[in-house]
C-alpha atoms as a PDB file:
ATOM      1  CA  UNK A   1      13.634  86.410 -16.273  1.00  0.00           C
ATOM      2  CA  UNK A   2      16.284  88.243 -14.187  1.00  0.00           C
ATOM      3  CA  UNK A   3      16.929  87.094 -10.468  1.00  0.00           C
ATOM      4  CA  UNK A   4      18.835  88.655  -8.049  1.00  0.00           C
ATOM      5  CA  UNK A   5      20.418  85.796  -6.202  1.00  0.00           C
ATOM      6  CA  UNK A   6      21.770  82.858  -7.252  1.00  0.00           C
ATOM      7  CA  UNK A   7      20.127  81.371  -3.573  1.00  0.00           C
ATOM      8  CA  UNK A   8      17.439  78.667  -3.415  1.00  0.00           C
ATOM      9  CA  UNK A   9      17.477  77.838  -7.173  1.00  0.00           C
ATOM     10  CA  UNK A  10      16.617  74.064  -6.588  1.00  0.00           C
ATOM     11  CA  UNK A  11      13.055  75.079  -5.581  1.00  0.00           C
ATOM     12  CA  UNK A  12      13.005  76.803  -8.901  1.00  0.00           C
ATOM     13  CA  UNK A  13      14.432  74.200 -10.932  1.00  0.00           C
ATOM     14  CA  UNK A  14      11.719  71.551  -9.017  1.00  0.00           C
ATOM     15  CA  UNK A  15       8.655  73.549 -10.691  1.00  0.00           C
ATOM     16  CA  UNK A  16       9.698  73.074 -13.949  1.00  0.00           C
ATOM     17  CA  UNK A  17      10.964  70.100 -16.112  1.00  0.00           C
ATOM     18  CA  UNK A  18      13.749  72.028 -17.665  1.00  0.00           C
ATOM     19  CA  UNK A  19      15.114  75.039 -16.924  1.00  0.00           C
ATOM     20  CA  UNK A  20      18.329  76.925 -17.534  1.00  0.00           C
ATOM     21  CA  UNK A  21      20.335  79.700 -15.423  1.00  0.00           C
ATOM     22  CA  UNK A  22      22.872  81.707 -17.256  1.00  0.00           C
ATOM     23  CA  UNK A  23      25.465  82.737 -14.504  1.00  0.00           C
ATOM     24  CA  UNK A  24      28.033  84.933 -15.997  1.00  0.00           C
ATOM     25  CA  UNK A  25      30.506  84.714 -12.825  1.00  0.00           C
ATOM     26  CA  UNK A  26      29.181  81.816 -10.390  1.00  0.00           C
ATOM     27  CA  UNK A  27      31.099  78.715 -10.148  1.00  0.00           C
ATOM     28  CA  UNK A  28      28.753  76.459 -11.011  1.00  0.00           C
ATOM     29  CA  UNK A  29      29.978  73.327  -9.057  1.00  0.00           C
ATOM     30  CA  UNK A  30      28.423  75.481  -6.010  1.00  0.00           C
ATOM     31  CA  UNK A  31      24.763  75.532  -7.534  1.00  0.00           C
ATOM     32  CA  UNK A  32      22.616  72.121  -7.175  1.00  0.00           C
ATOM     33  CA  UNK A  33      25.325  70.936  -5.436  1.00  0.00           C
ATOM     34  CA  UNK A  34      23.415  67.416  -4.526  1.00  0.00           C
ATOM     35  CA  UNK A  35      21.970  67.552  -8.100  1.00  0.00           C
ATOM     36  CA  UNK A  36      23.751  65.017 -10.496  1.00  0.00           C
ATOM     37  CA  UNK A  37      26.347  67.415 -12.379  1.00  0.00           C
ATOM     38  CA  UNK A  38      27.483  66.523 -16.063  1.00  0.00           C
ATOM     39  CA  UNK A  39      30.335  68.478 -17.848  1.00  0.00           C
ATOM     40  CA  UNK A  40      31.859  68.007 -21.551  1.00  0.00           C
ATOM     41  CA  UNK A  41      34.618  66.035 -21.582  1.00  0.00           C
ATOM     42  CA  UNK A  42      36.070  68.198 -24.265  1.00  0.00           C
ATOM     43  CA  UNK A  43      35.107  71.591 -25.425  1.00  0.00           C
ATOM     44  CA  UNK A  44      31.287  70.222 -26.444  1.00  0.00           C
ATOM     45  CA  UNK A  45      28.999  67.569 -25.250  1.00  0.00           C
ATOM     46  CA  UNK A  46      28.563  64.774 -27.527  1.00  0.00           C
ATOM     47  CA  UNK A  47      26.248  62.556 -28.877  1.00  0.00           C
ATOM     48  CA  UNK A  48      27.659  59.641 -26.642  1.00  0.00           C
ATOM     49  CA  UNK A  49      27.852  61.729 -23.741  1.00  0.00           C
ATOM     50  CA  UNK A  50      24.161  62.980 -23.665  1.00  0.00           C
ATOM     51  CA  UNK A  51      23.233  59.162 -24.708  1.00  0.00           C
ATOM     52  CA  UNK A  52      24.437  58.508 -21.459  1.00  0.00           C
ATOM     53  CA  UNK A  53      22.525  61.091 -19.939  1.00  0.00           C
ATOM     54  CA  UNK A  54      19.499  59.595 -21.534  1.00  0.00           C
ATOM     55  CA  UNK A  55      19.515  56.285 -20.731  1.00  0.00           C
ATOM     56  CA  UNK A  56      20.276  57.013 -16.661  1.00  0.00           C
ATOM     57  CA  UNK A  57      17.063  59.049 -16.963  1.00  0.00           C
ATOM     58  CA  UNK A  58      14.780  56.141 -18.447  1.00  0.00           C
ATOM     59  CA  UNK A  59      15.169  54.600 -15.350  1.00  0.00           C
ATOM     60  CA  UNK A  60      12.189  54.633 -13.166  1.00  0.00           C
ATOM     61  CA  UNK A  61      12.282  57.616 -10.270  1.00  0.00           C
ATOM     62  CA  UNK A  62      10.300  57.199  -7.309  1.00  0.00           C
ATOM     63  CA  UNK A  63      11.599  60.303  -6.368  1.00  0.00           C
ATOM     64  CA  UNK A  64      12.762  63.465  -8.167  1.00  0.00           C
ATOM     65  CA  UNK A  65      15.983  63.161  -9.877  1.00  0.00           C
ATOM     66  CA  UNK A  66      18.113  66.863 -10.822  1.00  0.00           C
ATOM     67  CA  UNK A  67      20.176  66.469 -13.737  1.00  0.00           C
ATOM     68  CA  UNK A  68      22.802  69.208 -14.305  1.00  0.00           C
ATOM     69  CA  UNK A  69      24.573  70.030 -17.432  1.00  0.00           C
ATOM     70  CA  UNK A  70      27.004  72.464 -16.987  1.00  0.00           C
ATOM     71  CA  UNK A  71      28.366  74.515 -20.113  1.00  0.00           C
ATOM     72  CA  UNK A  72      24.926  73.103 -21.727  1.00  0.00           C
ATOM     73  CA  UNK A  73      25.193  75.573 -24.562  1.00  0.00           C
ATOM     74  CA  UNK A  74      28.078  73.687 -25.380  1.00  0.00           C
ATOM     75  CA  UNK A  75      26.831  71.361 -27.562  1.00  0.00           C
ATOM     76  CA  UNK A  76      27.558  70.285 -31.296  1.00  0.00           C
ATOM     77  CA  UNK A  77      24.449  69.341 -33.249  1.00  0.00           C
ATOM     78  CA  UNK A  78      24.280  65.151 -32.591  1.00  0.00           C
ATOM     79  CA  UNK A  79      24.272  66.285 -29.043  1.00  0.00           C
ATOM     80  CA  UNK A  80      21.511  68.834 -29.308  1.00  0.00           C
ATOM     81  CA  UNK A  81      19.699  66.656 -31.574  1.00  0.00           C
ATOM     82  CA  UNK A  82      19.726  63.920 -28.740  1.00  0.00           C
ATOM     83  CA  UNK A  83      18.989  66.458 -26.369  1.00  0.00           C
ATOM     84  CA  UNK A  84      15.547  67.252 -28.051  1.00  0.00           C
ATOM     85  CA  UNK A  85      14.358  63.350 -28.310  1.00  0.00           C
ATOM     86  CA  UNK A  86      15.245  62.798 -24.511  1.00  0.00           C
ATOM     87  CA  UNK A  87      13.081  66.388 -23.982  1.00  0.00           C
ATOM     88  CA  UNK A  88      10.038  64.849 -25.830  1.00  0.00           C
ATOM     89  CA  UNK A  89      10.128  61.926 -23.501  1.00  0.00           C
ATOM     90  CA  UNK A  90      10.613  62.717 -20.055  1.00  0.00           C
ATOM     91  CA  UNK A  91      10.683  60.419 -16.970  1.00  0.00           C
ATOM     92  CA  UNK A  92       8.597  61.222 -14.058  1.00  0.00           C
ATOM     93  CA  UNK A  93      10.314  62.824 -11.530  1.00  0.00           C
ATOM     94  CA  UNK A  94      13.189  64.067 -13.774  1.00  0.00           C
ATOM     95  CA  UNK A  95      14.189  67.516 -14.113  1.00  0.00           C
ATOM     96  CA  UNK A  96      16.977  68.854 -16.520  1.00  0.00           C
ATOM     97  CA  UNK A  97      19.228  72.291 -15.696  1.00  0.00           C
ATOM     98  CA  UNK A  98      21.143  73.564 -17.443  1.00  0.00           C
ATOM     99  CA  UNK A  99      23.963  76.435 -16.460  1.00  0.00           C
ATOM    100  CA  UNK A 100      25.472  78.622 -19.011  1.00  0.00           C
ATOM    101  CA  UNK A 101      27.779  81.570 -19.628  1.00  0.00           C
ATOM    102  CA  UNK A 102      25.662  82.982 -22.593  1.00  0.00           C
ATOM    103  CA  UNK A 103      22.144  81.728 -23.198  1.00  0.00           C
ATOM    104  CA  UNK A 104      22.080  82.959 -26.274  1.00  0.00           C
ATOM    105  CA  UNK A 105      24.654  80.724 -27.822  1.00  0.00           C
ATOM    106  CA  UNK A 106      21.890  77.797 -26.764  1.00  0.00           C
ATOM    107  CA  UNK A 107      19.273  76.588 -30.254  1.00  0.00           C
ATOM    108  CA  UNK A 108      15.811  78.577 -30.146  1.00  0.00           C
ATOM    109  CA  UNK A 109      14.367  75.161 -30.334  1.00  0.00           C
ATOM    110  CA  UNK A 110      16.077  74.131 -26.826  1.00  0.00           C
ATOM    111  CA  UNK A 111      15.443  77.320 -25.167  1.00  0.00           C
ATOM    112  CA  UNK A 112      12.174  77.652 -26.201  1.00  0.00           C
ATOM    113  CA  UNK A 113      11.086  74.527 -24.037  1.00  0.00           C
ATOM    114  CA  UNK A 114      13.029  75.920 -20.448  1.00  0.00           C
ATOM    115  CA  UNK A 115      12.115  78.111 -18.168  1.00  0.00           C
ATOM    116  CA  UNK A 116      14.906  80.995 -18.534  1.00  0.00           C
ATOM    117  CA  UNK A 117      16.590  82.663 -16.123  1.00  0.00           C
ATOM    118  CA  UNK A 118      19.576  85.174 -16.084  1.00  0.00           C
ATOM    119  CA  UNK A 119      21.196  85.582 -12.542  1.00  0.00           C
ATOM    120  CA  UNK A 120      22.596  88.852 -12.012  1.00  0.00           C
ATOM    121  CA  UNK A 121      26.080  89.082 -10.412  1.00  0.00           C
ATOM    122  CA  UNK A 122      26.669  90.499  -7.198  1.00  0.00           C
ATOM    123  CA  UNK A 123      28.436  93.522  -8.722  1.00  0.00           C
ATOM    124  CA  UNK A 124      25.460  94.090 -10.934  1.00  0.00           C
ATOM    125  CA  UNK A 125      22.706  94.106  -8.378  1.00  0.00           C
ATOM    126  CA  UNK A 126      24.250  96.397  -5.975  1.00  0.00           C
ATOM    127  CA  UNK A 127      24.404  98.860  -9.383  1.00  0.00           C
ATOM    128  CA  UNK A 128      21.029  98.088 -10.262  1.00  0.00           C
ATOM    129  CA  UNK A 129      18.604 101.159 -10.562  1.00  0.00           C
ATOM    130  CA  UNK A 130      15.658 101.030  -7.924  1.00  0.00           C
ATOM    131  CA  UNK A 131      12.556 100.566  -9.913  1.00  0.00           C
ATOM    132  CA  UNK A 132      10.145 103.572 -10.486  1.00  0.00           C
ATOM    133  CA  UNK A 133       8.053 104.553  -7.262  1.00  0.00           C
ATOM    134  CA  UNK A 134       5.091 104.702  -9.598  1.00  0.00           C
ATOM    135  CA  UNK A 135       5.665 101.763 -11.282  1.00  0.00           C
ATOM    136  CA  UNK A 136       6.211 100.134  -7.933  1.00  0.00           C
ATOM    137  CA  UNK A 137       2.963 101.503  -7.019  1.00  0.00           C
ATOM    138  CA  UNK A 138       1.088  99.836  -9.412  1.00  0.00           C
ATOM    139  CA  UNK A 139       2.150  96.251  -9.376  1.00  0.00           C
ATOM    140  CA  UNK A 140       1.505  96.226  -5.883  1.00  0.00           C
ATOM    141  CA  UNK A 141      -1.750  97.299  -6.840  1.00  0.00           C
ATOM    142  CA  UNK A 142      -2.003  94.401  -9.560  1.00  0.00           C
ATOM    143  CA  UNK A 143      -0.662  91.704  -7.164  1.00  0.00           C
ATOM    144  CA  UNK A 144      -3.264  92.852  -4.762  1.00  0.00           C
ATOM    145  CA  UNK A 145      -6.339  92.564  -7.023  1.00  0.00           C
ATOM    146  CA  UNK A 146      -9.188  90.828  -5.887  1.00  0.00           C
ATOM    147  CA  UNK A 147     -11.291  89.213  -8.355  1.00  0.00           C
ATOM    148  CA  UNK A 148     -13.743  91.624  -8.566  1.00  0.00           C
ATOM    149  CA  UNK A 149     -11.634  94.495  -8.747  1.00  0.00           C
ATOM    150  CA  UNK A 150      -8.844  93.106 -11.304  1.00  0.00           C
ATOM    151  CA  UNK A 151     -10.648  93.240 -14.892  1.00  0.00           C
ATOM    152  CA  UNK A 152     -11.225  96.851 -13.880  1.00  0.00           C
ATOM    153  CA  UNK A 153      -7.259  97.197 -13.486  1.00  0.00           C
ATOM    154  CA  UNK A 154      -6.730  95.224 -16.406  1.00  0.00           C
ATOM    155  CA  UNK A 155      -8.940  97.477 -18.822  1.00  0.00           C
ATOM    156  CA  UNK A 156      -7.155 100.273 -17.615  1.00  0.00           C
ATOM    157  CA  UNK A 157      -3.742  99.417 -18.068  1.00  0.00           C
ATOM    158  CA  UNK A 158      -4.639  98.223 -21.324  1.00  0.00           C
ATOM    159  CA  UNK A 159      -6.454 101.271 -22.707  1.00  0.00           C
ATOM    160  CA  UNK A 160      -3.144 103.485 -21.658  1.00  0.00           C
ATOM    161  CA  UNK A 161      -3.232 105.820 -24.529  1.00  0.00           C
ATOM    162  CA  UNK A 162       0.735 106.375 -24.629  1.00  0.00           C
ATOM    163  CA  UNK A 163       2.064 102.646 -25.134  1.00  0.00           C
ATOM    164  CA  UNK A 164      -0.167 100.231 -23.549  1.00  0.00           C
ATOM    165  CA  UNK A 165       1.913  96.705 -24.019  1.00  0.00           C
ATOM    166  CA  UNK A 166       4.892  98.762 -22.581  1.00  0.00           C
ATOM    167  CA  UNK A 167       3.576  99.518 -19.802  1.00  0.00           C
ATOM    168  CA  UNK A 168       1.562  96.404 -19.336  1.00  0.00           C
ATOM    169  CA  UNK A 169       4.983  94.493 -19.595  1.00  0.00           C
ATOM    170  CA  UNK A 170       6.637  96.960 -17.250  1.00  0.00           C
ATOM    171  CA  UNK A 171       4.305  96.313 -14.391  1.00  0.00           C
ATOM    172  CA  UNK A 172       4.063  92.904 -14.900  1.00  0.00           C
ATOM    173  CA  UNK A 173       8.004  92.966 -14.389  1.00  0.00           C
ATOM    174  CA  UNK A 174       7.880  94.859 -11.779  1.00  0.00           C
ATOM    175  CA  UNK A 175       5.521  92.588 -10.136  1.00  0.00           C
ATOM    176  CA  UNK A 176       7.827  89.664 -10.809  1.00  0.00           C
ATOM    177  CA  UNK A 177      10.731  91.258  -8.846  1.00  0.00           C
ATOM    178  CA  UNK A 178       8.392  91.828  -6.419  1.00  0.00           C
ATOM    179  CA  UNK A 179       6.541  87.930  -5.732  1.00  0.00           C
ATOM    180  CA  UNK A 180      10.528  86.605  -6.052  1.00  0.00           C
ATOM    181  CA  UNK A 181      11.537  88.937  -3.539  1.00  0.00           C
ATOM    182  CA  UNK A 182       8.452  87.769  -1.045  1.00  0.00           C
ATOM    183  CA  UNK A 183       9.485  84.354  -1.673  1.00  0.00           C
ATOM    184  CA  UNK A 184      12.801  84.803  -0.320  1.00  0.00           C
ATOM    185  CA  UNK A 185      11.369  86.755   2.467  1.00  0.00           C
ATOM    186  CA  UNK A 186       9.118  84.298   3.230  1.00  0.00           C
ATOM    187  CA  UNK A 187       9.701  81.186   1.941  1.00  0.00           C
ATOM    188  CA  UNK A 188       6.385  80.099   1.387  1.00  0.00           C
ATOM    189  CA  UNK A 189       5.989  77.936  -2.270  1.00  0.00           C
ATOM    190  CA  UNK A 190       2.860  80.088  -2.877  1.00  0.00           C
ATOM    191  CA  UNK A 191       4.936  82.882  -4.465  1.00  0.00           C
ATOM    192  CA  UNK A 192       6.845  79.916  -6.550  1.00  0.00           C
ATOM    193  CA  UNK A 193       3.430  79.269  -8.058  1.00  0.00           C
ATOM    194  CA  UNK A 194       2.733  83.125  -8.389  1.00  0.00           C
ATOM    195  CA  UNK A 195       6.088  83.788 -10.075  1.00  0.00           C
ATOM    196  CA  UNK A 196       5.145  80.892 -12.801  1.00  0.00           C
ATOM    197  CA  UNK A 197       2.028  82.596 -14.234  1.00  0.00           C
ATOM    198  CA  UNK A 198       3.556  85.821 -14.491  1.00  0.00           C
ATOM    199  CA  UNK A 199       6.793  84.646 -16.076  1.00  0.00           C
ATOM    200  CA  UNK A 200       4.387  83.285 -19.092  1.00  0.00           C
ATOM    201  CA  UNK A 201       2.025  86.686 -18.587  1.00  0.00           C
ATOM    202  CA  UNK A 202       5.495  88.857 -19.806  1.00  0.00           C
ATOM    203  CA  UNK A 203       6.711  86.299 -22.520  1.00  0.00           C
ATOM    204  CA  UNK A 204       2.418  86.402 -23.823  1.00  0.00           C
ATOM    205  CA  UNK A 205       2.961  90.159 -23.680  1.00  0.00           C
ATOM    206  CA  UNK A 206       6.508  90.361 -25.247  1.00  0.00           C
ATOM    207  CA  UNK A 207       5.125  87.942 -28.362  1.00  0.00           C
ATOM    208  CA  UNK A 208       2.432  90.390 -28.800  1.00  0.00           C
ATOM    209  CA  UNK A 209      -0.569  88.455 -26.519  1.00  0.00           C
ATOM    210  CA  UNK A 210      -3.627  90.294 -26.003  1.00  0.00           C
ATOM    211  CA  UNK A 211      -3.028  92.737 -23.097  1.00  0.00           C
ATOM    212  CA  UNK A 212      -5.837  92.599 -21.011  1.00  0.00           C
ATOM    213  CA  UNK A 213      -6.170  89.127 -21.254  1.00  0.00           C
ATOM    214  CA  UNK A 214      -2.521  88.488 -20.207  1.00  0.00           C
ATOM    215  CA  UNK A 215      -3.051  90.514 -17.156  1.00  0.00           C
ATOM    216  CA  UNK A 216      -5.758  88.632 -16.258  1.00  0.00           C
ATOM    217  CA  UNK A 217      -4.653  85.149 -16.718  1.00  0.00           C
ATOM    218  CA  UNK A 218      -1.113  86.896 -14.630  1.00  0.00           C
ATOM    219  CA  UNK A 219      -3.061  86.784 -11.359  1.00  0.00           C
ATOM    220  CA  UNK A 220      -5.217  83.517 -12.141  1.00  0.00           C
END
């Protein structure tokens, strides 16, 4: 998921028990700044380094505990392999980021349990192409469903007789640019919760999900 600001990422990193930003120019001692940073000693982490990592998280949190790894792609496999065990057994209250250069140097079987995000650099946003009026148009119009009036939607986005999942995944990240930008508008954690379902509505989509059921289960 792309995001246009690098602002207010510790409310995103709260809804989720692992996440990772990939910042290509953002110095990364300025994000989570009161979060509990971790960076390899060397090139990678090691195993003894993300041991350490593991055992201050079995401790008992009463309250919620950030725990950044910066450069976390940067791992050789002992590390990663540690990573994974501390994954399948996570405190309460704990939640892991980390902040990367290039997400996709990071294993599929890491990634695969974080919420992604890629925050664009300044220089890229103010270059970034205005989306579609139309498609603007219509995730409006699918944010503002009501119950009774979104299967209707739903069918007809998914009975598009040029390419259906395209377009399905194009409004529903259209709509996603649109809930983040009301939540830094606003403020209010409702959008947060929004943003979550259709985040999983575009990866259901992109792996092929069925397309009016996605939509559906986008605005539930």
């Amino acid at each position: 998921m792309r995001l246009d600001s690098p602002e207010n990422l510790d409310h995103i990193s709260q809804k989720s028990g692992f996440t990772i930003f990939e910042l290509p120019e953002t110095d990364f001692a300025q994000i989570l700044p009161n979060a509990n940073h971790f960076r390899p000693e060397k090139e990678f982490f090691t195993k003894p380094e993300i041991d350490d990592i593991s055992s201050l998280v079995r401790t008992k949190q009463t309250s919620a505990l950030t725990i950044v790894l910066e450069n976390g792609e940067n791992m050789n496999d002992a590390a990663a392999n540690t990573f994974l065990k501390t994954l399948e057994e996570p405190g309460e209250n704990i939640h892991f980021v980390f902040l990367v250069r290039n997400i996709n140097k990071i294993l599929p079987t890491i990634k695969s349990r974080a919420q992604n995000y890629y925050v664009v650099p300044e220089t890229q946003i103010t270059a970034a192409p205005n989306i579609d009026p139309e498609l603007l148009k219509t995730a409006k119009e699918y944010i503002t469903c009501t119950p009774k009036s979104l299967p209707k939607f739903c069918d007809k986005i998914a009975k598009d007789k040029t390419d259906a999942r395209s377009k399905a995944i194009a409004v529903v990240d259209a709509a996603i640019q649109l809930v983040y930008k009301s939540y830094f508008v606003t403020g209010q954690s409702k959008y947060l919760d929004r943003l979550d379902n259709l985040l999983k509505t575009s990866e259901a989509l992109k792996a092929n999900g069925h397309i009016k059921l996605q939509l559906i289960a986008g605005m539930l």
